[in-house]
C-alpha atoms as a PDB file:
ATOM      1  CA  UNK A   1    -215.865-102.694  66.892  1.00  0.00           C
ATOM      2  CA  UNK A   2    -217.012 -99.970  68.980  1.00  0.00           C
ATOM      3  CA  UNK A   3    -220.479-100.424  70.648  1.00  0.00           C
ATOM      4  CA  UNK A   4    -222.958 -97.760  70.539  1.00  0.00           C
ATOM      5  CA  UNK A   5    -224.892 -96.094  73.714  1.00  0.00           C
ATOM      6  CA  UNK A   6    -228.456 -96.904  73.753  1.00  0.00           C
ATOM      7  CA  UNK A   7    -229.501 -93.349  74.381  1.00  0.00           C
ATOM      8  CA  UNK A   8    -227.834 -89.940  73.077  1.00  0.00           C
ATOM      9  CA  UNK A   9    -224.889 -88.680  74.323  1.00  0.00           C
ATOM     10  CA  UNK A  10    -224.955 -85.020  75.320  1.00  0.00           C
ATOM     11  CA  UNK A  11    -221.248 -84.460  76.923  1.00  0.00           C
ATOM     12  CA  UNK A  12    -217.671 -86.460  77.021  1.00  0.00           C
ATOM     13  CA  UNK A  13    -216.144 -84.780  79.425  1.00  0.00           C
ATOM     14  CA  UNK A  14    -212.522 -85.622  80.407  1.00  0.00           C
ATOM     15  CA  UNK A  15    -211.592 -87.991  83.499  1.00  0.00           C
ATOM     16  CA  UNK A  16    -208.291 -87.836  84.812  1.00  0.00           C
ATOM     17  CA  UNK A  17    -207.159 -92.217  85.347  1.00  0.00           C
ATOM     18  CA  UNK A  18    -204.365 -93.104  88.273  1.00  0.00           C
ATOM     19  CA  UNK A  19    -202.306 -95.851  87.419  1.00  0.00           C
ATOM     20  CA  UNK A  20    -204.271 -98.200  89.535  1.00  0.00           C
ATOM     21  CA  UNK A  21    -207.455 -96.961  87.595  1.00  0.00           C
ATOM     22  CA  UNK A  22    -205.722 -97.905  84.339  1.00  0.00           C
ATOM     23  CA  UNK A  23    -204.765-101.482  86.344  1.00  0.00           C
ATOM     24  CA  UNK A  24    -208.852-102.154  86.889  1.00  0.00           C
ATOM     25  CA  UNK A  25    -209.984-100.972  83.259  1.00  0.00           C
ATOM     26  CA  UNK A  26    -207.599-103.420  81.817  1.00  0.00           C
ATOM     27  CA  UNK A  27    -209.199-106.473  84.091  1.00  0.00           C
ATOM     28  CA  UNK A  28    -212.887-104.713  82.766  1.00  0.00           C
ATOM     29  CA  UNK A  29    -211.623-105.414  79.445  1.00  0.00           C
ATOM     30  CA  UNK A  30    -211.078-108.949  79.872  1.00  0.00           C
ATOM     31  CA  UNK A  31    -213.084-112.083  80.506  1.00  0.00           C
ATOM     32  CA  UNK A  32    -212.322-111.755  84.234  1.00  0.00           C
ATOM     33  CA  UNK A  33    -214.285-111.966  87.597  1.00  0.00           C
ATOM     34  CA  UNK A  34    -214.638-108.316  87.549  1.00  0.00           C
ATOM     35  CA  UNK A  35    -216.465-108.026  84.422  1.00  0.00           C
ATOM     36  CA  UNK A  36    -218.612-110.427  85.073  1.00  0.00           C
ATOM     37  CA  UNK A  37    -219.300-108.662  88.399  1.00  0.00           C
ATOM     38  CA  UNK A  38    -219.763-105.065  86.797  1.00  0.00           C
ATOM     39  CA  UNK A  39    -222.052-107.139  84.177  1.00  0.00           C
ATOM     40  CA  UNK A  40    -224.156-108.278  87.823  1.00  0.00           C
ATOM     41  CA  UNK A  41    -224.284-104.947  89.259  1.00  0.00           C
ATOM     42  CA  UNK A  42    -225.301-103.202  86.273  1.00  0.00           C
ATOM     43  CA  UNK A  43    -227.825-105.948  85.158  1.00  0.00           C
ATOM     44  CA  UNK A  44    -226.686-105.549  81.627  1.00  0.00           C
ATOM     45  CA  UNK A  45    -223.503-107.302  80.022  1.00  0.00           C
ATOM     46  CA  UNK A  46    -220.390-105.897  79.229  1.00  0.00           C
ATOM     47  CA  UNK A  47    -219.198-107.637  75.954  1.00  0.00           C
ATOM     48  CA  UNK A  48    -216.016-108.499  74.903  1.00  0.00           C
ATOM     49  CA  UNK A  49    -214.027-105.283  73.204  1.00  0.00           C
ATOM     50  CA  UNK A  50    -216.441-102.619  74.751  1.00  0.00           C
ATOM     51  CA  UNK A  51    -214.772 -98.848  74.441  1.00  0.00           C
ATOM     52  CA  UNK A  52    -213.229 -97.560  77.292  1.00  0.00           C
ATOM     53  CA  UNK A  53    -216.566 -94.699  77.312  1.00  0.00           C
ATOM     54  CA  UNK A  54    -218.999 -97.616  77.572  1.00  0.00           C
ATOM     55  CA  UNK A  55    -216.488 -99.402  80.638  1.00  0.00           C
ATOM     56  CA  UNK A  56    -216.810 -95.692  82.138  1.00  0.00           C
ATOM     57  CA  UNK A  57    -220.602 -95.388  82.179  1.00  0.00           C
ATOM     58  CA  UNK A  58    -221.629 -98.785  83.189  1.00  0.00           C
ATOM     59  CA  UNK A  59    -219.235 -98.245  86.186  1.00  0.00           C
ATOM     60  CA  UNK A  60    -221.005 -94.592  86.543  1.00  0.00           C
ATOM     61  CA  UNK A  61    -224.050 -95.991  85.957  1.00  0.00           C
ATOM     62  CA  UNK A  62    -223.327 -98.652  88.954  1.00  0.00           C
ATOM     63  CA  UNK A  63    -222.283 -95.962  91.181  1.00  0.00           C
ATOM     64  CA  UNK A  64    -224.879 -94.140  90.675  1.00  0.00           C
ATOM     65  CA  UNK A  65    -227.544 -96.906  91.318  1.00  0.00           C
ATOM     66  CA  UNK A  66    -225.949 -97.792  94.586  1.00  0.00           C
ATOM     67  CA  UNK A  67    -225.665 -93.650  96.148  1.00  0.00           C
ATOM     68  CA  UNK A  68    -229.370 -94.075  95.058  1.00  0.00           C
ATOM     69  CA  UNK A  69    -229.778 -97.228  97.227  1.00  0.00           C
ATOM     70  CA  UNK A  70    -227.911 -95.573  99.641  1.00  0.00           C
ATOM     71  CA  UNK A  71    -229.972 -92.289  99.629  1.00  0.00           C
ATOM     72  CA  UNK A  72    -233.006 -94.918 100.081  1.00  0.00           C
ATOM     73  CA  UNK A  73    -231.826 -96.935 103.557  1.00  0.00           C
ATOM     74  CA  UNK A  74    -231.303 -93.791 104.850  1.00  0.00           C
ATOM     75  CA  UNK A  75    -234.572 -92.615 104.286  1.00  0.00           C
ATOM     76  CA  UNK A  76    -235.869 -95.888 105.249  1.00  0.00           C
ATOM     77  CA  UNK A  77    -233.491 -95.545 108.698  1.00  0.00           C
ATOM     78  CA  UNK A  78    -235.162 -92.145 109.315  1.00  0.00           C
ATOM     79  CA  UNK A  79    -238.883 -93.169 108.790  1.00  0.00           C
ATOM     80  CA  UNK A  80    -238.183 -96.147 111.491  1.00  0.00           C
ATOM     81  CA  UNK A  81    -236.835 -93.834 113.606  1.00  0.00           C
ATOM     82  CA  UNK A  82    -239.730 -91.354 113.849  1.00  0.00           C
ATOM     83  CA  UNK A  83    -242.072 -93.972 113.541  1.00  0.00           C
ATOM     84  CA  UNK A  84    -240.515 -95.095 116.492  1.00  0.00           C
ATOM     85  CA  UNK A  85    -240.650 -92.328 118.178  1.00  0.00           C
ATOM     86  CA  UNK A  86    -243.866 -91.656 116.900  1.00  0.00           C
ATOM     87  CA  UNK A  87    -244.892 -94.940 118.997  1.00  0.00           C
ATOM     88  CA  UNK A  88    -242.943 -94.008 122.013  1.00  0.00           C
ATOM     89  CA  UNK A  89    -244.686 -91.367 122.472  1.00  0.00           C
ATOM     90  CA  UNK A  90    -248.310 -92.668 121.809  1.00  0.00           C
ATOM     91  CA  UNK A  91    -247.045 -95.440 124.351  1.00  0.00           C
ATOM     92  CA  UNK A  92    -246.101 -92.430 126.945  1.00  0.00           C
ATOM     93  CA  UNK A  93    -249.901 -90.601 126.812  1.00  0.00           C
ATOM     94  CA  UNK A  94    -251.073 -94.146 126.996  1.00  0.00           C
ATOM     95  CA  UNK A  95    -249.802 -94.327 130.323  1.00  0.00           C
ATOM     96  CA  UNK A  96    -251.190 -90.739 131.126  1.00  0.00           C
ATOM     97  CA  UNK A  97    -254.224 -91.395 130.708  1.00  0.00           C
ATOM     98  CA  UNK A  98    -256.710 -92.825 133.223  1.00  0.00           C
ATOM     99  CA  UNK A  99    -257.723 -96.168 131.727  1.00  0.00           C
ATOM    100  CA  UNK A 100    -261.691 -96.199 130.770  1.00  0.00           C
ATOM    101  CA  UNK A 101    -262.987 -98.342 133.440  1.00  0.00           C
ATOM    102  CA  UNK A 102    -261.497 -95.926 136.583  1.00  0.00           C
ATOM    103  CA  UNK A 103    -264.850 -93.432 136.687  1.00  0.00           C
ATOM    104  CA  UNK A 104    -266.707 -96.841 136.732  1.00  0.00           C
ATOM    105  CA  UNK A 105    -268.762 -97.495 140.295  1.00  0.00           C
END
């Protein structure tokens, strides 16, 4: 029984497999920890007797959610970093500056 895609498919390109890829399809294909696991991480399941194009673009799918949570801590590292900066530097002119009460006589 092949199961569908739930939104049109525009290419099927070719994907070259090493033997160890071939090893981790087959335990995708079964009822093993590592299905369930891909099922997890792509927050959909992966039922029993899924093609070998659906196994593909649930893991591509996967990968391509986590370079997008990667893409995001980076940004998120980078903000706290100028913000930090930013601070430093407000903290610096602080320090500068003659504090309000010193032209008081």
């Amino acid at each position: 029984m092949a199961i569908r895609f739930d939104r049109p498919v525009v290419r099927r390109p070719a994907l070259p497999l090493t033997e160890r890829d071939e090893r981790d399809l087959a335990l995708l294909r079964e009822d093993t920890p590592e299905r369930e696991a891909l099922a997890r991480l792509a927050g959909a399941s992966v039922p029993p007797g899924a093609s070998e194009g659906l196994l593909l673009h649930t893991l591509l799918e996967v990968a391509l959610l986590r370079v997008r949570e990667e893409v995001e801590a980076i940004g998120y590292a980078e903000w706290a970093r100028q913000r930090a900066a930013t601070e430093t530097d407000r903290r610096a002119v602080a320090r500068r500056r003659p504090p309000s009460w010193a032209d008081d006589e």
